[in-house]
C-alpha atoms as a PDB file:
ATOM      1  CA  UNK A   1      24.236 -16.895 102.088  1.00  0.00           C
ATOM      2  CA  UNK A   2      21.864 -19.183 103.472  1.00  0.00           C
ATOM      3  CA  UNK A   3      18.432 -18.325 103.768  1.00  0.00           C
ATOM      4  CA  UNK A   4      16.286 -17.631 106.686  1.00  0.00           C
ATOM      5  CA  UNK A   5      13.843 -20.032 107.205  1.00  0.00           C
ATOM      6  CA  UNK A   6      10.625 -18.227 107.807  1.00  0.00           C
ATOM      7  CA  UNK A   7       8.595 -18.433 110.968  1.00  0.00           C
ATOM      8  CA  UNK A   8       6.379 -20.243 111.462  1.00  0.00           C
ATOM      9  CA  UNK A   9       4.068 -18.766 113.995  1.00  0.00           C
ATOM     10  CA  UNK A  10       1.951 -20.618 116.618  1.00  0.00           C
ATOM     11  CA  UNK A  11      -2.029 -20.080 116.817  1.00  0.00           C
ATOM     12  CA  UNK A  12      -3.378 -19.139 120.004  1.00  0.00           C
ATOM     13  CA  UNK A  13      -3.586 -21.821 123.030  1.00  0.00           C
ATOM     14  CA  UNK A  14      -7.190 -23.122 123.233  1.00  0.00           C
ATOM     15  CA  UNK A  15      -8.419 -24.422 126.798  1.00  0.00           C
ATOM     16  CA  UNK A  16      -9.939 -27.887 126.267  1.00  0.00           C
ATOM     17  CA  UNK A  17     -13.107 -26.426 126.202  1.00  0.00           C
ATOM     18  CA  UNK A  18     -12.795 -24.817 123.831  1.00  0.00           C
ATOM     19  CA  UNK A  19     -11.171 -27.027 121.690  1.00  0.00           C
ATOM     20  CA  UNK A  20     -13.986 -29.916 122.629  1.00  0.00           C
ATOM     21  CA  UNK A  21     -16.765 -27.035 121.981  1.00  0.00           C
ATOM     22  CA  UNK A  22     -15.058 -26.439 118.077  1.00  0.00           C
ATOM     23  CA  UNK A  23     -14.794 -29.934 117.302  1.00  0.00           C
ATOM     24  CA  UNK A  24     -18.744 -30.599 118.684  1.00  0.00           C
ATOM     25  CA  UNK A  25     -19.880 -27.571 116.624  1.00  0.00           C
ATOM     26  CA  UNK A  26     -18.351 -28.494 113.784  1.00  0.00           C
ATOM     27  CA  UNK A  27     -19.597 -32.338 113.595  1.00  0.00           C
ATOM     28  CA  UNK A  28     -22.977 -30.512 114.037  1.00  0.00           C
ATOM     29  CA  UNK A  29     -21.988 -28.264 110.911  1.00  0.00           C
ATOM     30  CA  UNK A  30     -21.429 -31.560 109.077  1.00  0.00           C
ATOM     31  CA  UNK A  31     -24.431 -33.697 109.953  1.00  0.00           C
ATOM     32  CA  UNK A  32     -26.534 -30.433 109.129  1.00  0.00           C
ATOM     33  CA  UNK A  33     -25.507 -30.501 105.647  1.00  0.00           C
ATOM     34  CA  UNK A  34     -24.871 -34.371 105.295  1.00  0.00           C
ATOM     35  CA  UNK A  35     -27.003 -35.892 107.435  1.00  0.00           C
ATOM     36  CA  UNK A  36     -26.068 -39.154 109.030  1.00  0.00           C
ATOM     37  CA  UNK A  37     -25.533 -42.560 107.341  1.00  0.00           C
ATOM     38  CA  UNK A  38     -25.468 -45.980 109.777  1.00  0.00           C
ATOM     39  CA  UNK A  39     -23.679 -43.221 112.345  1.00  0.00           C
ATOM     40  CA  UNK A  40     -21.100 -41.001 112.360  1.00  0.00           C
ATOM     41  CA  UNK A  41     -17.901 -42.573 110.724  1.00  0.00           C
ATOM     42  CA  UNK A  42     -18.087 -39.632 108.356  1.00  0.00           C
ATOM     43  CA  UNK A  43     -17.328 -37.716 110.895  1.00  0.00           C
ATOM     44  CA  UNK A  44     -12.871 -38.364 110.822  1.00  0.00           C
ATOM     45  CA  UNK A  45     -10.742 -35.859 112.703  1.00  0.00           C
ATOM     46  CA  UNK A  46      -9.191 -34.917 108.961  1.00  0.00           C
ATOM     47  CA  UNK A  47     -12.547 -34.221 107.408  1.00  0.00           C
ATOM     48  CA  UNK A  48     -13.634 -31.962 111.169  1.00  0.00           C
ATOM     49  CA  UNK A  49      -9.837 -30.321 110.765  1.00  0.00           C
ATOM     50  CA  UNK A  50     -10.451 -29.717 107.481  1.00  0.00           C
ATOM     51  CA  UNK A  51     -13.595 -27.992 107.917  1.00  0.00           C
ATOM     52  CA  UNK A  52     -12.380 -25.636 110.938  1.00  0.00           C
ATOM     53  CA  UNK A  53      -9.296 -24.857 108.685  1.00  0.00           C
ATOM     54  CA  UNK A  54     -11.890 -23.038 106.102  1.00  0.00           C
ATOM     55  CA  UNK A  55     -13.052 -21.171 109.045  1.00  0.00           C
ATOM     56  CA  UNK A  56      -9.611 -20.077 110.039  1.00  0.00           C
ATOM     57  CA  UNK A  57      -9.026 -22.493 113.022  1.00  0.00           C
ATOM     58  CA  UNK A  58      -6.237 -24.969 112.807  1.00  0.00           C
ATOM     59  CA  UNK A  59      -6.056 -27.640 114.860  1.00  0.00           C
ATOM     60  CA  UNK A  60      -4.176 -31.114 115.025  1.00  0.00           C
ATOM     61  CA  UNK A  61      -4.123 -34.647 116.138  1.00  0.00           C
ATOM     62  CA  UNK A  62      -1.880 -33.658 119.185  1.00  0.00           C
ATOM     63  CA  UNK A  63      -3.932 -31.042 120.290  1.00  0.00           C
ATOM     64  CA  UNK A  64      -7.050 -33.311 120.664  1.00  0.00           C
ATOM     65  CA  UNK A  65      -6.039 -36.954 120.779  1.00  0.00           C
ATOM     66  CA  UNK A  66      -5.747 -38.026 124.928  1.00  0.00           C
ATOM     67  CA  UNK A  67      -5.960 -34.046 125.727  1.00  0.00           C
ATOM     68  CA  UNK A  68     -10.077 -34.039 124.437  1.00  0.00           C
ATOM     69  CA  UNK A  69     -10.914 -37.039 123.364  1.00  0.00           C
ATOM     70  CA  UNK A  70      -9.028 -40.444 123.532  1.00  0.00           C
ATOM     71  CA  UNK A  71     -10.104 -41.682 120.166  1.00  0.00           C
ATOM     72  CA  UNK A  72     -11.453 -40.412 117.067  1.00  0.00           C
ATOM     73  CA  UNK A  73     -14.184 -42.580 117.885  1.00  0.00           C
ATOM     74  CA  UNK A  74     -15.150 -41.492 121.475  1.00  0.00           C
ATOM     75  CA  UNK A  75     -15.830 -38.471 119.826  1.00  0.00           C
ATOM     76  CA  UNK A  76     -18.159 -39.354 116.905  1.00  0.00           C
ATOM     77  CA  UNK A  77     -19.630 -41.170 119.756  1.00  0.00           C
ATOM     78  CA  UNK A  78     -20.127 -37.838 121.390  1.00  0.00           C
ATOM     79  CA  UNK A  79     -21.482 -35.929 118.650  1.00  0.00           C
ATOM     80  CA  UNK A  80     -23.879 -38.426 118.436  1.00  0.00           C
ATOM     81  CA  UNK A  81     -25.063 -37.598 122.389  1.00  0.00           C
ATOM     82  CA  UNK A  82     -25.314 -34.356 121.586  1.00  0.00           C
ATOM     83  CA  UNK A  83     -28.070 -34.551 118.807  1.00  0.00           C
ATOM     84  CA  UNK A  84     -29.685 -37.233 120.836  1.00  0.00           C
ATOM     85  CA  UNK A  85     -30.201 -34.374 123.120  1.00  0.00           C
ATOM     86  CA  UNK A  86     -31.282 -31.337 120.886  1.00  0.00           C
ATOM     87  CA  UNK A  87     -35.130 -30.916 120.848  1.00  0.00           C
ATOM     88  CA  UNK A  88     -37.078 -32.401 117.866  1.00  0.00           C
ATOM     89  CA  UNK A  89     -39.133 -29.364 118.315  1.00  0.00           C
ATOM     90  CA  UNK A  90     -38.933 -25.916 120.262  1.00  0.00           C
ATOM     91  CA  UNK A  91     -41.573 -26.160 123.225  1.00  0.00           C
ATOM     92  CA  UNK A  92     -41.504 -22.457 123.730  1.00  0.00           C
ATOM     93  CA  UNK A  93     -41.558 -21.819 120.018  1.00  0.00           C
ATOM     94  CA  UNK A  94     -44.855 -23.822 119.779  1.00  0.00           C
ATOM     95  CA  UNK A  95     -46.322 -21.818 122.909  1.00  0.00           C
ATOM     96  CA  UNK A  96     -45.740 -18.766 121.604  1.00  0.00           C
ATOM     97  CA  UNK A  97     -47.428 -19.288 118.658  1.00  0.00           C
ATOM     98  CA  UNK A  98     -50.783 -21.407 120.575  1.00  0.00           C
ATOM     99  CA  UNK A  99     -51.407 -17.819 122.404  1.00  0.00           C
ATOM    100  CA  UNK A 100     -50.736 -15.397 119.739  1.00  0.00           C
ATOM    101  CA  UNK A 101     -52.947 -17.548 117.248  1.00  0.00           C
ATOM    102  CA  UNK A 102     -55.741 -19.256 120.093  1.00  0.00           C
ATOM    103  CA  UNK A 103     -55.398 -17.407 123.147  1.00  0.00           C
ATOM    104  CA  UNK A 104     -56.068 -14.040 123.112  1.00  0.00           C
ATOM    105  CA  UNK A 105     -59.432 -12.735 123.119  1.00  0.00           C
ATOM    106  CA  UNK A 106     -61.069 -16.013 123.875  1.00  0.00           C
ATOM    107  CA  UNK A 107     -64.380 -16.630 124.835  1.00  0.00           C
ATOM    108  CA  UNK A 108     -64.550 -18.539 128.365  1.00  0.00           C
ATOM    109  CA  UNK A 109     -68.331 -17.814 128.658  1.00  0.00           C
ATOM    110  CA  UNK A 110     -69.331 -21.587 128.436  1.00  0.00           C
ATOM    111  CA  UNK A 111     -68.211 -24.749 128.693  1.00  0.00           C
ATOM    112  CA  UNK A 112     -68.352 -25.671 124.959  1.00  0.00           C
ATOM    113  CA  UNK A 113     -66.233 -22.459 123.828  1.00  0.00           C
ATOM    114  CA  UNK A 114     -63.695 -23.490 126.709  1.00  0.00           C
ATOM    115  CA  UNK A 115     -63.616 -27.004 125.060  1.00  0.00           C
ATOM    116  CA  UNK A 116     -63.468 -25.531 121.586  1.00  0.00           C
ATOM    117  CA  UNK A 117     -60.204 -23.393 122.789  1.00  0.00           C
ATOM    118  CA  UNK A 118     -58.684 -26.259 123.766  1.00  0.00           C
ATOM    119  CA  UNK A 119     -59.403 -28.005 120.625  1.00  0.00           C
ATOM    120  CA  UNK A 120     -58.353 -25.109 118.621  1.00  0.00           C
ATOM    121  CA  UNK A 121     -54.890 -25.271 120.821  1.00  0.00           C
ATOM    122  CA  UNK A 122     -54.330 -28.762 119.385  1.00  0.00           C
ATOM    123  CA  UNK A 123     -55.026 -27.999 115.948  1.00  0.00           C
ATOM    124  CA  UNK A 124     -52.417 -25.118 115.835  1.00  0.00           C
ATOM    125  CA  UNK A 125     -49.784 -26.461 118.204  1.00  0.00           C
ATOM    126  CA  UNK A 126     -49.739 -29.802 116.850  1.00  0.00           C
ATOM    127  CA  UNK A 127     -49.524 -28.184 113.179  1.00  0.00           C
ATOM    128  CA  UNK A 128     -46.672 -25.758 114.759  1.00  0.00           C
ATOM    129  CA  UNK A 129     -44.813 -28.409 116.346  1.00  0.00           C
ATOM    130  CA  UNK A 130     -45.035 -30.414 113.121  1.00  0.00           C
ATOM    131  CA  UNK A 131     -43.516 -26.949 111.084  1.00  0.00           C
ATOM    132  CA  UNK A 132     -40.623 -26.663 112.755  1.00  0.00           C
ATOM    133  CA  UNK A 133     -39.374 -30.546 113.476  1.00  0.00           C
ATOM    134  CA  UNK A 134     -39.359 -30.357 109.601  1.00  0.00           C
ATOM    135  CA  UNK A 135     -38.045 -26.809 109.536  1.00  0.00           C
ATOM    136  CA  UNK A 136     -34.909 -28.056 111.426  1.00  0.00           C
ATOM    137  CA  UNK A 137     -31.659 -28.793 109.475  1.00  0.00           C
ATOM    138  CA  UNK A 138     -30.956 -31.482 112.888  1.00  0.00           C
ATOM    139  CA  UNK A 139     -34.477 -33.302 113.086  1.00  0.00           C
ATOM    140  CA  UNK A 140     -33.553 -35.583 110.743  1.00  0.00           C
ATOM    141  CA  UNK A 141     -30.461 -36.294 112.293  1.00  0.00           C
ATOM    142  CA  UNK A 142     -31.849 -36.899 115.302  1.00  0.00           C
ATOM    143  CA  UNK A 143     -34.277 -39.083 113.555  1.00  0.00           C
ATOM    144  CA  UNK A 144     -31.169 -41.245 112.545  1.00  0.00           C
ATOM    145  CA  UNK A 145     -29.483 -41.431 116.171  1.00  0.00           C
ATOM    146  CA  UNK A 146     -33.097 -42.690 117.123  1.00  0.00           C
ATOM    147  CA  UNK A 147     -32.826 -44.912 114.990  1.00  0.00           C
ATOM    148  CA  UNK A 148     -29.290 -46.059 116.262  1.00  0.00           C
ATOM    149  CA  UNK A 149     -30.293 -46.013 119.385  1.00  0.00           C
ATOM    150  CA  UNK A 150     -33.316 -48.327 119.118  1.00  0.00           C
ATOM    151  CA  UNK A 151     -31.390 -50.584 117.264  1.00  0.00           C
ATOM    152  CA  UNK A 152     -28.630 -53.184 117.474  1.00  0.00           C
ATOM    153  CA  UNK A 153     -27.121 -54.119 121.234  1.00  0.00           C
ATOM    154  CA  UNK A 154     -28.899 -52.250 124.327  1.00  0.00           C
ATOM    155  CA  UNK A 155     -25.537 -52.701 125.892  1.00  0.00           C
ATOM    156  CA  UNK A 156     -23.329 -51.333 123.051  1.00  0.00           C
ATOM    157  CA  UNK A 157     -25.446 -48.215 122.928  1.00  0.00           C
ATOM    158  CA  UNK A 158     -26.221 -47.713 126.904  1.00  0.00           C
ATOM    159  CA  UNK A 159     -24.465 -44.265 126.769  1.00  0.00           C
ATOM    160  CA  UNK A 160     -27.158 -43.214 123.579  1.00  0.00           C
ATOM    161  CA  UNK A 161     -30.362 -44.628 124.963  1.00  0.00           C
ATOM    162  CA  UNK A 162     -29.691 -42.790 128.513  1.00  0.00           C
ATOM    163  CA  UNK A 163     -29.263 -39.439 126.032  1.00  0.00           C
ATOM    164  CA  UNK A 164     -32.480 -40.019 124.330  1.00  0.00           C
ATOM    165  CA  UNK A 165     -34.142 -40.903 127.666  1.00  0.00           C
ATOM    166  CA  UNK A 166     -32.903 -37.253 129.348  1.00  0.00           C
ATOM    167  CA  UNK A 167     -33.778 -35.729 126.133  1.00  0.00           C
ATOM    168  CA  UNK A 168     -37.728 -37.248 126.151  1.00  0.00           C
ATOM    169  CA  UNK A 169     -37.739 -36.188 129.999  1.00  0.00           C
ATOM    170  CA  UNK A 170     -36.919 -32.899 129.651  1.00  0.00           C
ATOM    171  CA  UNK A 171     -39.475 -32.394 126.297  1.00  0.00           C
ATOM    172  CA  UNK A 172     -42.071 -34.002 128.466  1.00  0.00           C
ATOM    173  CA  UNK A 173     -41.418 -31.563 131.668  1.00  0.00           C
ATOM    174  CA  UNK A 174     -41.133 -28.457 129.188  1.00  0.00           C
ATOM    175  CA  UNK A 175     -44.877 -29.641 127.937  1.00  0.00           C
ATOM    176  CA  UNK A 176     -46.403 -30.340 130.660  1.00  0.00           C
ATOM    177  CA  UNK A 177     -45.599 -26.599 132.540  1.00  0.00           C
ATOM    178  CA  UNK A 178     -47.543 -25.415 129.192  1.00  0.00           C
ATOM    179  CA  UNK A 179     -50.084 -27.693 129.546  1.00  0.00           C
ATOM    180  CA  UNK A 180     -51.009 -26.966 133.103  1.00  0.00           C
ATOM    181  CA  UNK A 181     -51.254 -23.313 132.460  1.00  0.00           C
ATOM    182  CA  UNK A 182     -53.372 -23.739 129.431  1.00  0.00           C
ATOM    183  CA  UNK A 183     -55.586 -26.172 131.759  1.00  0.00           C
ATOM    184  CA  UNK A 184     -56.227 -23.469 134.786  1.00  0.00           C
ATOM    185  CA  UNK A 185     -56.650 -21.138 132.039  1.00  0.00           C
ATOM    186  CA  UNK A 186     -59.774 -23.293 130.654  1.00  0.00           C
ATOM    187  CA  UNK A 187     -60.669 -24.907 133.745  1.00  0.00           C
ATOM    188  CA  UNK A 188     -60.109 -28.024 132.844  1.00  0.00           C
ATOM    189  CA  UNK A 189     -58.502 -31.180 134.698  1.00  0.00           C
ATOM    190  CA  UNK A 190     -57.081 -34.692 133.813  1.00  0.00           C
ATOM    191  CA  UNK A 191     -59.386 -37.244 133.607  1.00  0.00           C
ATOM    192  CA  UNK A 192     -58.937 -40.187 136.006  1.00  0.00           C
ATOM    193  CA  UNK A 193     -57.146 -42.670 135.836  1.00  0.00           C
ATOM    194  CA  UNK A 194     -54.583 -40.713 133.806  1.00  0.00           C
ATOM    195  CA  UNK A 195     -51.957 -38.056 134.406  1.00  0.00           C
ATOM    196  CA  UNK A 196     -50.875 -34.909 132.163  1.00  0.00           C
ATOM    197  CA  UNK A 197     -47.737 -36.931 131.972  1.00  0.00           C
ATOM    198  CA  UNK A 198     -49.881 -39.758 129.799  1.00  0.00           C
ATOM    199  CA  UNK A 199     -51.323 -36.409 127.764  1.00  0.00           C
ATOM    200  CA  UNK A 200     -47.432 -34.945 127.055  1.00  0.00           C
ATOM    201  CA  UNK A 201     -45.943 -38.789 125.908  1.00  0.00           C
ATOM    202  CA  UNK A 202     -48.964 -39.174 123.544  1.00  0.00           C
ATOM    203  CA  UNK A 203     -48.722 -35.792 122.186  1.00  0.00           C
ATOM    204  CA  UNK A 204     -45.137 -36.156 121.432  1.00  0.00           C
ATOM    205  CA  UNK A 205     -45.395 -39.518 120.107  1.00  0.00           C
ATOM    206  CA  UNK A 206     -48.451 -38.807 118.231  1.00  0.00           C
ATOM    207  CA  UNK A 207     -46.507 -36.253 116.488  1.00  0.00           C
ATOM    208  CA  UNK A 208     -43.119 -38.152 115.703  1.00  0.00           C
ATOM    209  CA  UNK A 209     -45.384 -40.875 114.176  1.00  0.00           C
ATOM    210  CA  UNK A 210     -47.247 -38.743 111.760  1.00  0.00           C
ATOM    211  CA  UNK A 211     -43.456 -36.797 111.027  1.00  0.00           C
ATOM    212  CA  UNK A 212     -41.910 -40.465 110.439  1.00  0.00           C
ATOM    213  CA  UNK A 213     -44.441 -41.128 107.859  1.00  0.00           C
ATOM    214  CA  UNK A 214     -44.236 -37.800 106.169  1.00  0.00           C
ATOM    215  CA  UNK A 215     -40.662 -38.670 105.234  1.00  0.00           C
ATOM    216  CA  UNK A 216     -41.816 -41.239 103.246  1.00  0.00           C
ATOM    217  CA  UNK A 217     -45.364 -40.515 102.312  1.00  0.00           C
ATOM    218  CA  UNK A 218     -45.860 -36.868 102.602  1.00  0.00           C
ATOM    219  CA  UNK A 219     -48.781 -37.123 100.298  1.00  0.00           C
ATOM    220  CA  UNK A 220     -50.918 -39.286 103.259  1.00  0.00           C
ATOM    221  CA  UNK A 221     -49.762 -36.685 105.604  1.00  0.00           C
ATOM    222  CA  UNK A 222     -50.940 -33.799 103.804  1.00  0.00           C
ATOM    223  CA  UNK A 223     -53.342 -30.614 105.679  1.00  0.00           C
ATOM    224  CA  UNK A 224     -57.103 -31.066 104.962  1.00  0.00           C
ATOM    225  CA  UNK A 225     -60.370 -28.224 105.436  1.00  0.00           C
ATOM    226  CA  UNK A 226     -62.423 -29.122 107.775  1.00  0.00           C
ATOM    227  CA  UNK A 227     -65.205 -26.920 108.833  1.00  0.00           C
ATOM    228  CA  UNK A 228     -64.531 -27.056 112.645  1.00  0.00           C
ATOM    229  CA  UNK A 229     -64.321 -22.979 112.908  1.00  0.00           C
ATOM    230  CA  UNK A 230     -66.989 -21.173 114.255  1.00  0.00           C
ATOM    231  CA  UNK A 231     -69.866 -20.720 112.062  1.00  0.00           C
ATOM    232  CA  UNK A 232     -68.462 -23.674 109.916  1.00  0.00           C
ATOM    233  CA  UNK A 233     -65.479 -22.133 108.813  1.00  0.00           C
ATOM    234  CA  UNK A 234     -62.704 -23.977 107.323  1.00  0.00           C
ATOM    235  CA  UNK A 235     -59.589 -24.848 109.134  1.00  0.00           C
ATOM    236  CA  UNK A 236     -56.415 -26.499 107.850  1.00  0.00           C
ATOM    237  CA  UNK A 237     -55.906 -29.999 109.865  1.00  0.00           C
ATOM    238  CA  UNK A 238     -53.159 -32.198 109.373  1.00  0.00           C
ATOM    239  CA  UNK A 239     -53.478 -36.046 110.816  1.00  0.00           C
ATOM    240  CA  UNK A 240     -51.586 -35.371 114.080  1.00  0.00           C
ATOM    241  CA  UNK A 241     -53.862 -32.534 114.971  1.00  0.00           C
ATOM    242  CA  UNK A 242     -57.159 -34.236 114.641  1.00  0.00           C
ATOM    243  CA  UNK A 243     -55.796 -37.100 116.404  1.00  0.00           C
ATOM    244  CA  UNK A 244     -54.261 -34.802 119.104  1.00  0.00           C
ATOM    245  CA  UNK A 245     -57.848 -33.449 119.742  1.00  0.00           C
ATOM    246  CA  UNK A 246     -59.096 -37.128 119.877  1.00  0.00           C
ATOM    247  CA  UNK A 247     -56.425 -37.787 122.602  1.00  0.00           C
ATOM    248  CA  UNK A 248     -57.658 -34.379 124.075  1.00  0.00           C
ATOM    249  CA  UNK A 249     -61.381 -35.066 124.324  1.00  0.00           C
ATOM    250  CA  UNK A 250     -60.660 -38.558 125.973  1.00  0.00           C
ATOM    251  CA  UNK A 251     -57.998 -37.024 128.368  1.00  0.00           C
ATOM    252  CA  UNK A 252     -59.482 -33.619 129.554  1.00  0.00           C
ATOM    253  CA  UNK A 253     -62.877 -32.708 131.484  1.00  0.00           C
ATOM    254  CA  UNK A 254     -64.269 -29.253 133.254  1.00  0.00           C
ATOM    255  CA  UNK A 255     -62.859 -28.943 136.682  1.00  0.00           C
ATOM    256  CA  UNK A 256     -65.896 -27.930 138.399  1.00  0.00           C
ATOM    257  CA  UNK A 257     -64.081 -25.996 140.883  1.00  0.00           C
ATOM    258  CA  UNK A 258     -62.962 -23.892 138.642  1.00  0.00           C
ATOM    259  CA  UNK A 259     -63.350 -19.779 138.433  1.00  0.00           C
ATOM    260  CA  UNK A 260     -63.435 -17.527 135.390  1.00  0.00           C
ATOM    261  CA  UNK A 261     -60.238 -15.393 135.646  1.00  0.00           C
ATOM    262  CA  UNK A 262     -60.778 -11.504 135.748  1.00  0.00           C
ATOM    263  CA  UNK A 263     -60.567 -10.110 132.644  1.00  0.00           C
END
């Protein structure tokens, strides 16, 4: 008597969505814990399979090949877009932190404790921001697709640099809402010629910069005591926070309309 074959039983039908969103998550899951080399070519449909398979998803070529993506490579291409578009650092995050630590409680009596508020907001938001870029298992990552996208043909890598650009405009606009609360909260205003915009693109830049060389020379990098708290106290600086205040002093002045808010 012959035997039954057994059944074999078919998984459940995935939209394309959903299929797209399990393969994106899970070159994510990959770079997190491999990083990137000169891109993503780690990243193979076998090696992405494989890794959904441990998670109890199975998926094939036929289910993904001209139904998701047309080529393995259109989507390594993709997963690349997608870190170029994660935030090297959590605007919000950062905010949070600037009032819990700065804010409340200040003094606004005068204009020197207004400017030393805003100075203190540097120190701790630029030391914050710092934290958790280096906190996060994709800054790196997105360190390398910089790099990829600042390299090689323009043309080759249109479809990256336009990524990177949205990404850097919507950092920027994030910023600059916090900044122009923190500024009618002091009373202070740009300085002409420039713009808050110029004050958000140094800020961020000033802190990639000092990140970049942290990678490689974390010693240069490291926090120093300064006695910049009142009475003298000391206060832990690290480089992009006491150039962040010098950006800050030549940016920002008192806005002479300004009025104390009720307390």
């Amino acid at each position: 008597m012959t035997a039954t074959p057994p059944i074999r039983r078919r998984g459940p039908r995935r939209s394309s969505a959903t299929i797209r969103e399990l393969l994106i998550e899970a070159g994510l899951d990959i770079v997190r814990s491999e990083g990137l080399s000169s891109g993503a070519e780690h990243l193979t449909f076998k090696r992405v399979f494989e890794h959904l398979e441990a998670q109890g998803v199975r998926l094939t070529h036929a289910s993904v090949i001209r139904r998701v993506f047309d080529s393995q490579e259109a989507y390594q291409a993709e997963v690349l877009r997608v870190i170029a578009q994660s935030d090297s650092a959590n605007i919000v995050t950062v905010a949070e932190r600037v009032v819990r630590e700065v804010v409340g409680g200040v003094d606004l009596s005068s204009p020197e404790a207004r400017m030393q508020c805003l100075f203190d907001i540097c120190r701790v938001g630029a030391n914050v921001a710092s934290e958790l870029a280096q906190g996060s298992p994709m800054w790196r990552a997105w360190i390398g697709v910089w790099a990829l996208a600042a390299t090689g043909d323009p043309v080759a890598k249109a479809d990256l640099i336009v990524a990177m650009k949205s990404n850097y405009v919507r950092i920027d606009e994030d910023a600059i809402g916090h900044y122009e609360q923190v500024m009618a909260f002091l009373g202070l205003r740009i300085r002409s010629p420039f713009a808050v915009e110029h004050f958000a693109r140094a800020a961020s830049s000033l802190i990639e910069g000092c990140l970049l060389r942290a990678l490689v020379d974390a010693e240069a990098m490291a926090e120093v005591s300064l006695p910049m708290g009142p009475d003298g106290a000391l206060l832990e600086w690290t480089p992009q926070s006491i150039g962040l205040v010098a950006i800050a002093r030549s940016m920002f002045e008192f806005d002479p309309d300004w009025t104390a808010p009720a307390r």
